[in-house]
C-alpha atoms as a PDB file:
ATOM      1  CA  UNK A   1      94.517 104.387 100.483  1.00  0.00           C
ATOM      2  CA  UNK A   2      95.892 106.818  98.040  1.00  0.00           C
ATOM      3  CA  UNK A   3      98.419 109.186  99.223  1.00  0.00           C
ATOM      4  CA  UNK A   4      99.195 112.041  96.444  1.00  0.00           C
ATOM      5  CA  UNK A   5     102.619 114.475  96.779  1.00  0.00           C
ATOM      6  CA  UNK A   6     102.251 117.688  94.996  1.00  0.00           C
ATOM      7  CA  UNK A   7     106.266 119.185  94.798  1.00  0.00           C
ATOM      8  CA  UNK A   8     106.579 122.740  92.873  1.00  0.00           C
ATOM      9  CA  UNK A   9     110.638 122.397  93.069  1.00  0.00           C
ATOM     10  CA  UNK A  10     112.170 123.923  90.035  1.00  0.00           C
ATOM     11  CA  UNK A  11     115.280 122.575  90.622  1.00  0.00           C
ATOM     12  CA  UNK A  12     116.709 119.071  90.565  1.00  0.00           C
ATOM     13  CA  UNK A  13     117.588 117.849  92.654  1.00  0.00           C
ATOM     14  CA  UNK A  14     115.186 119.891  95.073  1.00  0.00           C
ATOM     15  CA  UNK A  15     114.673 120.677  98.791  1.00  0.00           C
ATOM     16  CA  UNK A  16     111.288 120.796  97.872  1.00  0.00           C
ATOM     17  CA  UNK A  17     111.357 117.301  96.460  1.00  0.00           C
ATOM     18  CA  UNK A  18     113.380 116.106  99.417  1.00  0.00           C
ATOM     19  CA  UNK A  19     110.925 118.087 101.917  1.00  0.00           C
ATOM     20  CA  UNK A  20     107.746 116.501  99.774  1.00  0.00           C
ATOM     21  CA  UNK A  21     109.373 112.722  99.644  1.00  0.00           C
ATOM     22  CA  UNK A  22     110.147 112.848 104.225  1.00  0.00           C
ATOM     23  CA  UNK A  23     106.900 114.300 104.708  1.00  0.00           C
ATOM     24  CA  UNK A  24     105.464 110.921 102.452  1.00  0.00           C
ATOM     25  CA  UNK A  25     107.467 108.859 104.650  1.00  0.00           C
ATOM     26  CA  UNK A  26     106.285 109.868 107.842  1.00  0.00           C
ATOM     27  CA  UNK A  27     102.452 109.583 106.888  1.00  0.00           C
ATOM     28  CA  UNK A  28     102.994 106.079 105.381  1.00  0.00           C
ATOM     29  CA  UNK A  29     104.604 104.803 108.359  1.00  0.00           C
ATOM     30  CA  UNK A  30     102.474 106.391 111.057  1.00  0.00           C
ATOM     31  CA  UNK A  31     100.263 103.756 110.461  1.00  0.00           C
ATOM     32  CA  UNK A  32      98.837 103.853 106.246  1.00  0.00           C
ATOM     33  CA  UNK A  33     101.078 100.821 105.603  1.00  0.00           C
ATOM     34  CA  UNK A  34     101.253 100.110 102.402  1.00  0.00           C
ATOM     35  CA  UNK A  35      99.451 102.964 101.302  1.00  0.00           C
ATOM     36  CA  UNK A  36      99.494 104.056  97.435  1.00  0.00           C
ATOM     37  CA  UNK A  37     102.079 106.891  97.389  1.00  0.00           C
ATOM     38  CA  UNK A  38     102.124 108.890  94.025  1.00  0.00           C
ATOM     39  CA  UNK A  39     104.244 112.155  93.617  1.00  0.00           C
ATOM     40  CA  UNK A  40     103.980 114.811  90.944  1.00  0.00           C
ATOM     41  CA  UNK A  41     106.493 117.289  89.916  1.00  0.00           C
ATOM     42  CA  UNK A  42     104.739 120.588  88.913  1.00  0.00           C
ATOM     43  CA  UNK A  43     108.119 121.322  87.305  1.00  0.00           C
ATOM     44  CA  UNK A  44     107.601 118.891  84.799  1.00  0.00           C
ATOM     45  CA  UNK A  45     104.176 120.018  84.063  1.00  0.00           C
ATOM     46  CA  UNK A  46     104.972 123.372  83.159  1.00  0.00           C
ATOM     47  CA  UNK A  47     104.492 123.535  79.585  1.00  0.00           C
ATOM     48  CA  UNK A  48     101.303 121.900  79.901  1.00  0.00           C
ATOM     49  CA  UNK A  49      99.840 123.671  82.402  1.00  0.00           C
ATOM     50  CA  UNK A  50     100.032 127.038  80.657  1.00  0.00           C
ATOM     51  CA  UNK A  51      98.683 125.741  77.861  1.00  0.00           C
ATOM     52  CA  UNK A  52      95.768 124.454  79.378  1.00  0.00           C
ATOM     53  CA  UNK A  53      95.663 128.115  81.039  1.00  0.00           C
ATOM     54  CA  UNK A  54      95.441 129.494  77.182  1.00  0.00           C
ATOM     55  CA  UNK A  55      93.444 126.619  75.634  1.00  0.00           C
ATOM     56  CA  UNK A  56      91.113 125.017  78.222  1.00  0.00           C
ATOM     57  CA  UNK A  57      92.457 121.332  77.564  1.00  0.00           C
ATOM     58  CA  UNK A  58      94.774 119.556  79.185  1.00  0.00           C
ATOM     59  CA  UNK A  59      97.148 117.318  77.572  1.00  0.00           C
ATOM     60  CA  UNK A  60      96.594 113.561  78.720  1.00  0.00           C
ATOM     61  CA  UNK A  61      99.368 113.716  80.938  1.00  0.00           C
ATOM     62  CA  UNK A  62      98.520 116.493  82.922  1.00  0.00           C
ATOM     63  CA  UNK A  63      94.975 115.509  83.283  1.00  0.00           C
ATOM     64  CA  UNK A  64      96.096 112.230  84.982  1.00  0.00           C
ATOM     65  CA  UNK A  65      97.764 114.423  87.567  1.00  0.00           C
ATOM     66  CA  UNK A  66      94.714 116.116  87.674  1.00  0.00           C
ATOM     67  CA  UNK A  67      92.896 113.098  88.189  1.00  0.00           C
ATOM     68  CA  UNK A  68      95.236 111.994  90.799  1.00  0.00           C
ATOM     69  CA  UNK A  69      94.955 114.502  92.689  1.00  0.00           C
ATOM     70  CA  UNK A  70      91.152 114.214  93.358  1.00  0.00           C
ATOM     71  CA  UNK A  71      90.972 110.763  93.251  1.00  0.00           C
ATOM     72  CA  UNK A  72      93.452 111.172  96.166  1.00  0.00           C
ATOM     73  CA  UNK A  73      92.461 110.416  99.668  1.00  0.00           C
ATOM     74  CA  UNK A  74      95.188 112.254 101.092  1.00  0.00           C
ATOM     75  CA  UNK A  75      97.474 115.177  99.885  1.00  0.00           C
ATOM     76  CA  UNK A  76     100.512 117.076 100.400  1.00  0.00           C
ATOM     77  CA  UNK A  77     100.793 119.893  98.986  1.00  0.00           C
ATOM     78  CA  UNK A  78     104.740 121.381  98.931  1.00  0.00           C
ATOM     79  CA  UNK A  79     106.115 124.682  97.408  1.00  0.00           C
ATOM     80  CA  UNK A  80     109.048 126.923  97.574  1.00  0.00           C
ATOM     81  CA  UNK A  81     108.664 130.146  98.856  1.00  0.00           C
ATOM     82  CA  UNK A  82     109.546 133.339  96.175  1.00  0.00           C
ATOM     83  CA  UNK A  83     108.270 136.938  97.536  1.00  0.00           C
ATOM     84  CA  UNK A  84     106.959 135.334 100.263  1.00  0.00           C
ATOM     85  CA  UNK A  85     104.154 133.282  98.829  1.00  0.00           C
ATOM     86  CA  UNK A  86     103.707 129.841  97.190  1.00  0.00           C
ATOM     87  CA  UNK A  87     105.286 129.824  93.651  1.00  0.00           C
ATOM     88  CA  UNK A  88     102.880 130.736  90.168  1.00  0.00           C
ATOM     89  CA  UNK A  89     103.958 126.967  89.094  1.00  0.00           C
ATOM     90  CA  UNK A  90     102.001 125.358  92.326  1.00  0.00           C
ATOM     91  CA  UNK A  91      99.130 128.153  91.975  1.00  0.00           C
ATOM     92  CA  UNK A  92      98.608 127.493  88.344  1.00  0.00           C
ATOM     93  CA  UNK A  93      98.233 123.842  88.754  1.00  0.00           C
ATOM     94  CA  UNK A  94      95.819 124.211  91.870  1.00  0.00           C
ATOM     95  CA  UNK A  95      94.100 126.837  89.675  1.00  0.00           C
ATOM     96  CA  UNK A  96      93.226 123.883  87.364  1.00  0.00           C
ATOM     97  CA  UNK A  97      91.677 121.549  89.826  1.00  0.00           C
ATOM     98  CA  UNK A  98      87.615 121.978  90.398  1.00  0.00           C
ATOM     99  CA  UNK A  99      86.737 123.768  93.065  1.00  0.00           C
ATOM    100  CA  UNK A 100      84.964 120.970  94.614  1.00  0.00           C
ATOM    101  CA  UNK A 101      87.558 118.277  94.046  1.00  0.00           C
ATOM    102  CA  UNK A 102      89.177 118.886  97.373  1.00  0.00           C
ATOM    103  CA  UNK A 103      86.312 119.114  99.901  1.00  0.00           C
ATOM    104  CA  UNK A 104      86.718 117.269 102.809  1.00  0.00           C
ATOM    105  CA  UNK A 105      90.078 115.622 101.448  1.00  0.00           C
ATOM    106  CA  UNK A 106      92.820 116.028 104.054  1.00  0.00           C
ATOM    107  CA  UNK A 107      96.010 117.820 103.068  1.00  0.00           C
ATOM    108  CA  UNK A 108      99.672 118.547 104.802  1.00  0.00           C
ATOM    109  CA  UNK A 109     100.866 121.902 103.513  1.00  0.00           C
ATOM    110  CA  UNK A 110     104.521 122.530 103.732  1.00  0.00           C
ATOM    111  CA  UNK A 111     107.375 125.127 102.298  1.00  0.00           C
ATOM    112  CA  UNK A 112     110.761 125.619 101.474  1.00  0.00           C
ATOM    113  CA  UNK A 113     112.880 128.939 101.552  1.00  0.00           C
ATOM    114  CA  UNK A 114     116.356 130.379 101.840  1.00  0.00           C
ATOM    115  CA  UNK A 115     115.311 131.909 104.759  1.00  0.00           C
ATOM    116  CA  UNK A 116     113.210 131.631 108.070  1.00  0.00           C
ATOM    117  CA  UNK A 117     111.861 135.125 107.714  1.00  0.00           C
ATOM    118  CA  UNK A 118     109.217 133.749 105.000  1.00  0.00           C
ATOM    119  CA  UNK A 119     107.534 130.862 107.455  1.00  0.00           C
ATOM    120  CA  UNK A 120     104.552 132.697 107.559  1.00  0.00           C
ATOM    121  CA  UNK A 121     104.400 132.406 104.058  1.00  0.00           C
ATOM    122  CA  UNK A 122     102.249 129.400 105.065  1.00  0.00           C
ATOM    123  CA  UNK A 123      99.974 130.663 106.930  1.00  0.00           C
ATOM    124  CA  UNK A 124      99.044 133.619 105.233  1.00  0.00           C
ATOM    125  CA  UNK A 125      98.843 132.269 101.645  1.00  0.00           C
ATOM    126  CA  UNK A 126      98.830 128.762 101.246  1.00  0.00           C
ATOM    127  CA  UNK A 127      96.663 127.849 103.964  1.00  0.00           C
ATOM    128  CA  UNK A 128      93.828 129.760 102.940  1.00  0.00           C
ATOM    129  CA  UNK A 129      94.507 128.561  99.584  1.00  0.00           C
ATOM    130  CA  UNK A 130      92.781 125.403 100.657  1.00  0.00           C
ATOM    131  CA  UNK A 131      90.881 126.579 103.056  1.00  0.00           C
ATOM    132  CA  UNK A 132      89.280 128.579  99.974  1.00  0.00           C
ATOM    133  CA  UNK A 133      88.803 124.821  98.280  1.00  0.00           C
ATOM    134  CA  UNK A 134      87.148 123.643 101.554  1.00  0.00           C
ATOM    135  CA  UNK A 135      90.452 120.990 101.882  1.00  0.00           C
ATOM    136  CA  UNK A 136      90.678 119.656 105.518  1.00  0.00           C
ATOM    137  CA  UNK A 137      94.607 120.930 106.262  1.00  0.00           C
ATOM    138  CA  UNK A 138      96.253 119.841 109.169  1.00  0.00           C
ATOM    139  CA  UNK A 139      97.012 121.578 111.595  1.00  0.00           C
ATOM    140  CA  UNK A 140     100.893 121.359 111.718  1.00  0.00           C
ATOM    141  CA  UNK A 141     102.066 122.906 108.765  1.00  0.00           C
ATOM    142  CA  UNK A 142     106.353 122.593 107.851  1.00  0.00           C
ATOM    143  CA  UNK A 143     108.649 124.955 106.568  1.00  0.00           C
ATOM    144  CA  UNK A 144     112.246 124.001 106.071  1.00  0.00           C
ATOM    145  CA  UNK A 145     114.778 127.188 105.447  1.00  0.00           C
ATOM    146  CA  UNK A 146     118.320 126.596 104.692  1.00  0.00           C
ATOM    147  CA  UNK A 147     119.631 126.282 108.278  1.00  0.00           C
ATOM    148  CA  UNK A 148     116.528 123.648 109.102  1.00  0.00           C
ATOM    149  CA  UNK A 149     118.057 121.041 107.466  1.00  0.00           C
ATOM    150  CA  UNK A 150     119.977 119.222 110.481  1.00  0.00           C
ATOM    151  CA  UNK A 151     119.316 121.431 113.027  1.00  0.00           C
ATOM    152  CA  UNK A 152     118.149 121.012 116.451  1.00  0.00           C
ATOM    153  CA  UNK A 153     115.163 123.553 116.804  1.00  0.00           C
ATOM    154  CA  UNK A 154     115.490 125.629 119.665  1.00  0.00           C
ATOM    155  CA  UNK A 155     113.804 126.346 123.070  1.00  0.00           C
ATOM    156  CA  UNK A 156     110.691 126.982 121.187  1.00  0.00           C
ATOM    157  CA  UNK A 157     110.419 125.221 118.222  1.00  0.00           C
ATOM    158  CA  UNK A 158     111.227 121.610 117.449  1.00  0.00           C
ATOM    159  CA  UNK A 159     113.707 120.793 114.689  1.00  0.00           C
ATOM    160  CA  UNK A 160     112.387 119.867 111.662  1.00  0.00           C
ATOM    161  CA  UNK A 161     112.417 115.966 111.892  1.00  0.00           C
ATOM    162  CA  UNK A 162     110.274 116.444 114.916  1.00  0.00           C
ATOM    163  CA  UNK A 163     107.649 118.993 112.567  1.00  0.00           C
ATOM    164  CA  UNK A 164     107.763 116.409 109.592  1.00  0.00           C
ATOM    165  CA  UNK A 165     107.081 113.149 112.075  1.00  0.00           C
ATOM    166  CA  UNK A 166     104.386 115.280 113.618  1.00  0.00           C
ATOM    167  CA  UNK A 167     102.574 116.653 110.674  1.00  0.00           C
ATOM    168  CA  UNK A 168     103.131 112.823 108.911  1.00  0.00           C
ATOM    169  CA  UNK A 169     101.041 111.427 111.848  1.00  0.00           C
ATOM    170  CA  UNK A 170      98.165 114.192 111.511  1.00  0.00           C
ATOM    171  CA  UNK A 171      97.489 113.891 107.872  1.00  0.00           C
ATOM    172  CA  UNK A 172      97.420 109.876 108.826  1.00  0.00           C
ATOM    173  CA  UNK A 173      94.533 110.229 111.292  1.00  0.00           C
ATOM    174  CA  UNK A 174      92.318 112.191 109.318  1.00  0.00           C
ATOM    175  CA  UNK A 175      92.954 110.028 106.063  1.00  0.00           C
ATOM    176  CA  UNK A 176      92.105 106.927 108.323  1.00  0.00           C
ATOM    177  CA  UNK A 177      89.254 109.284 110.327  1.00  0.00           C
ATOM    178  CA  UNK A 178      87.577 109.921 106.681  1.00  0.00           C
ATOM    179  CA  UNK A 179      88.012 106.150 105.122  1.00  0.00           C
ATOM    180  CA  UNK A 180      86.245 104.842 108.680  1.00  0.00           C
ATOM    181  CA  UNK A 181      83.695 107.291 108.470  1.00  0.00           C
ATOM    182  CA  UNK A 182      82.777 106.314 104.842  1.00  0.00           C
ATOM    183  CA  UNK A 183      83.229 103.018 105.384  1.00  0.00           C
ATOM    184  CA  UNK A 184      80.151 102.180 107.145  1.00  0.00           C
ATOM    185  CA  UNK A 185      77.763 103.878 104.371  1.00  0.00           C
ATOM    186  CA  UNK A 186      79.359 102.033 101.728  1.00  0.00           C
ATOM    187  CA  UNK A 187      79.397  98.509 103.438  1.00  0.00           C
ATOM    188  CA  UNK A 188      75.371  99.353 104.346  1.00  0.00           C
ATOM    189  CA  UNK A 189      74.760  99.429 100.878  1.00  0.00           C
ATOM    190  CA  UNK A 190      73.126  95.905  99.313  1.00  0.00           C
ATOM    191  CA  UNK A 191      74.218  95.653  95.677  1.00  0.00           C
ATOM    192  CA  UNK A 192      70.838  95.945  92.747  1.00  0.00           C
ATOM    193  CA  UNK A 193      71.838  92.533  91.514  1.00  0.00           C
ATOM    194  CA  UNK A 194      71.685  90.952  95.078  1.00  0.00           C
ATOM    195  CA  UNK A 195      68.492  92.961  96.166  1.00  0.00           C
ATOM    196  CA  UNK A 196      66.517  91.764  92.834  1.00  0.00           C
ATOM    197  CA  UNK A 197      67.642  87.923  93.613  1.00  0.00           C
ATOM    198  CA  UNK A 198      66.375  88.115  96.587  1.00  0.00           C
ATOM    199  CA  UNK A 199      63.190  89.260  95.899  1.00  0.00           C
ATOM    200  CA  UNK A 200      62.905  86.392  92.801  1.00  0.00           C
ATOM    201  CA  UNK A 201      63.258  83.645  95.733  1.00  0.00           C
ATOM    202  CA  UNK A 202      60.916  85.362  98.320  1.00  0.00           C
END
């Protein structure tokens, strides 16, 4: 299977970048295997993107991320957090991708921020982001401020090796949930060449 990470860092290196490559990691080995893992920086797209905002074409390099992306048959989807929403770098790319390229395809959302007061960020914004492209997003979604990193969580909350395992192993089920359900369908299906010989020797 095809696992696509989608990091809108800006910086390098990046706590986005570091949140996007864990969160990888804990899908792949909850039970993908050897599952095709592909990640694109945004940041590195930047120039192209706008342009294709301006000119309606993509340059080749950006419409392989494109394609990546909904050829995918997983994605996570990570962005920092600036006036407590997703960044316009992650938005602009997503605002390039059809708006039926992600139905159905399960996604891991996740956020980085200075501080813990812009979780929510999540929830309000980039959630129904891809809830607005009809994406299948798991239900545990991670944010990682500052004071995450190597913490313990508290009475309520889990620290954030316990959110990344957890959110890994979601996004895992449904990719495996869809591939099973489509797997059937697709194995029912006789090839033309096979159906044609065996109607010349009936």
């Amino acid at each position: 299977m095809k696992l696509v990470v989608v990091s809108a860092g800006l910086s390098v290196p990046s706590s986005t970048r570091l949140l996007a490559d864990r969160l990888a990691e804990a899908t792949r080995t909850s039970s993908l295997g050897d599952a095709d893992i592909r990640v694109i920086e945004v940041r590195a797209l930047a120039t192209a993107i706008a342009n294709h905002l301006v000119t309606g074409f993509p340059s080749p390099v950006l419409s392989d991320a494109i394609d990546a992306v909904t050829e995918a048959d997983g994605l996570i989807a990570v962005t920092p957090v600036f006036s407590a929403s997703y960044s316009g770098l992650f938005k602009s790319f997503f605002d390039l991708i059809d708006t039926t390229a992600l139905v159905g395809k399960p996604v891991l959302i996740a956020a980085t921020g200075g501080t813990a007061r812009h979780s929510l960020a999540l929830e309000h914004a980039t959630r129904p982001l891809f809830a607005y492209l009809r994406a299948l997003v798991v239900p545990t979604a991670v944010y990682a401020a500052s004071e995450d990193w190597g913490s313990h969580g508290d009475d309520r909350t889990d620290d954030l090796s316990r959110r990344i395992e957890r959110a890994g192993a979601e996004l895992a089920e449904l990719m495996e949930s869809r591939a099973r359900s489509r797997r059937p369908a697709e194995e029912a299906v006789t090839p033309f060449a096979e159906q044609l010989a065996a109607l010349r020797t009936g």
